[in-house]
C-alpha atoms as a PDB file:
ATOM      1  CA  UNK A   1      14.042  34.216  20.134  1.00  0.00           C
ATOM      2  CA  UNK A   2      15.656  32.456  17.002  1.00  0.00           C
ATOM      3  CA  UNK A   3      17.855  29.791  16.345  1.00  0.00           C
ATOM      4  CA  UNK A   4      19.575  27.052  14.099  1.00  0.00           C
ATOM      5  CA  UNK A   5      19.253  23.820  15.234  1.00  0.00           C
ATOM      6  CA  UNK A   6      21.876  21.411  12.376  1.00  0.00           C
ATOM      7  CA  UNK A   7      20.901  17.921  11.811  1.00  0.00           C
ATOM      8  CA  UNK A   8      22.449  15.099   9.611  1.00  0.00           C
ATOM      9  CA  UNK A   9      19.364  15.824   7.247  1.00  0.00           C
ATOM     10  CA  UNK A  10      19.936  19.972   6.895  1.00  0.00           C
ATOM     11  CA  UNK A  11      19.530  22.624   9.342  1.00  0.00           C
ATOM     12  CA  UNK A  12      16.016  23.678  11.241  1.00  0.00           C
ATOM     13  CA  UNK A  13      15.633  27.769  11.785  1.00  0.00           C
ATOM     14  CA  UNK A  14      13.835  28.391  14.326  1.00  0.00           C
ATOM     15  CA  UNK A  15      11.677  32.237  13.935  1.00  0.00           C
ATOM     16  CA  UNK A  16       9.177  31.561  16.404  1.00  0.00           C
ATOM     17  CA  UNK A  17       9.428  30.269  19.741  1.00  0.00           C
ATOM     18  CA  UNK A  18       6.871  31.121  22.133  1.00  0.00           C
ATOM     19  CA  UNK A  19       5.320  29.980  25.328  1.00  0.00           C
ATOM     20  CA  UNK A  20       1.483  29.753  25.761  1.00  0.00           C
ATOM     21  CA  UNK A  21      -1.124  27.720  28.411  1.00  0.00           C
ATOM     22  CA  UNK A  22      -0.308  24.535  26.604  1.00  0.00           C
ATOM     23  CA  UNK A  23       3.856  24.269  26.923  1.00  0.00           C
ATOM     24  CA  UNK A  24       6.081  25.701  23.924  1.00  0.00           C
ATOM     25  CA  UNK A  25       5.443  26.302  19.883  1.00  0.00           C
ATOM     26  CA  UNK A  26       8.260  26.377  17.915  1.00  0.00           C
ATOM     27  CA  UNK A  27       8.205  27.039  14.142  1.00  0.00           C
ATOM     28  CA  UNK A  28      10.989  27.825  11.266  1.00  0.00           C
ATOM     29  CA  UNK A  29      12.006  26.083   8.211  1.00  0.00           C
ATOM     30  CA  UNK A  30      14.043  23.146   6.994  1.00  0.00           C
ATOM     31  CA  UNK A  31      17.047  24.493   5.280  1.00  0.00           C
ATOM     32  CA  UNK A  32      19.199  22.233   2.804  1.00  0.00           C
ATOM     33  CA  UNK A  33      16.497  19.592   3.233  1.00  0.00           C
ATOM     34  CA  UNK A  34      16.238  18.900  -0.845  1.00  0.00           C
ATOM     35  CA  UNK A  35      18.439  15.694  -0.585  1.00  0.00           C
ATOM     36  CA  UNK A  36      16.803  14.004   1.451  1.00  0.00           C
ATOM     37  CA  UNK A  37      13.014  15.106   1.925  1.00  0.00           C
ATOM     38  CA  UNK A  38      13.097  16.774  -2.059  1.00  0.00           C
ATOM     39  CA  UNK A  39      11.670  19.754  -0.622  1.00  0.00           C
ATOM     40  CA  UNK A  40      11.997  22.286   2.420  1.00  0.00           C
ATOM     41  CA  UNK A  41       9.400  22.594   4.677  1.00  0.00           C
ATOM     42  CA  UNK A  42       7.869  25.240   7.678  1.00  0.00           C
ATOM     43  CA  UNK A  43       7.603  23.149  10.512  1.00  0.00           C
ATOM     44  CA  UNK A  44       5.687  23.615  13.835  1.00  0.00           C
ATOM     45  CA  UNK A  45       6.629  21.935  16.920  1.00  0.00           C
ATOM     46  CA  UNK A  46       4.386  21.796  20.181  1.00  0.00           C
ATOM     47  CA  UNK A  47       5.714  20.895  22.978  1.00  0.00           C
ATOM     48  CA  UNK A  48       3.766  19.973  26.195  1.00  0.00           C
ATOM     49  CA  UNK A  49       0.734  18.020  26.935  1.00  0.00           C
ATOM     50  CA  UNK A  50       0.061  17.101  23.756  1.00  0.00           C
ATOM     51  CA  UNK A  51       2.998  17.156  21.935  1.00  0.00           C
ATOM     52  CA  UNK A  52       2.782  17.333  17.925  1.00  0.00           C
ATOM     53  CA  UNK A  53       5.628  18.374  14.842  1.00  0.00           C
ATOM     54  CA  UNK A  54       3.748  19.309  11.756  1.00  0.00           C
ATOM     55  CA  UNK A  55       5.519  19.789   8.207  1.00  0.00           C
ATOM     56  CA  UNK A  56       3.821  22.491   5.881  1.00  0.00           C
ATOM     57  CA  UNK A  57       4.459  22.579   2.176  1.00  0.00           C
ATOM     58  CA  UNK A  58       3.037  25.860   0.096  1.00  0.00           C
ATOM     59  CA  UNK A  59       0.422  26.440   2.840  1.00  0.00           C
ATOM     60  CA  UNK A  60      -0.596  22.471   2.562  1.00  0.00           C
ATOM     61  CA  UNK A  61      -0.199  19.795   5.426  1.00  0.00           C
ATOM     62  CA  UNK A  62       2.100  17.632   4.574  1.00  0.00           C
ATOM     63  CA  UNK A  63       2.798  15.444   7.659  1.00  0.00           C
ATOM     64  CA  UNK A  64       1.700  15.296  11.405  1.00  0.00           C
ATOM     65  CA  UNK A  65       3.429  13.818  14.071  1.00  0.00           C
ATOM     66  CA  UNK A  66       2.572  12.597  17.570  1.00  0.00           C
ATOM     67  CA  UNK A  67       4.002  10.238  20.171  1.00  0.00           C
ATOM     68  CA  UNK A  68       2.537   6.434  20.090  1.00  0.00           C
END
């Protein structure tokens, strides 16, 4: 399954979405992104127990998000 999720900031695709022991994993790219972030990014999303977005630039970490 794939997708395009639009936000004010550029548009998400979404290649991967799959469903493992943990909840979901969704990953894609930022597209149209530059303006804001001044780069686009592959993002992973986990969703479940322990739920987590992580922004990837050129096969680096960039950022890692969790809930407080």
């Amino acid at each position: 399954m794939s997708g395009l999720g639009e936000t004010a900031d550029g548009e998400w695709a979404v290649y991967v979405c799959e469903r493992n022991a943990h909840g979901w994993e969704l990953c894609g790219i930022t597209q149209g992104t530059q303006h804001v972030w001044g780069d686009t990014y592959w993002f992973e999303l986990r969703l479940g127990p322990a739920v987590r977005l992580n922004f990837w630039g050129n096969q680096v970490l960039i950022r890692s998000d969790k809930p407080c």
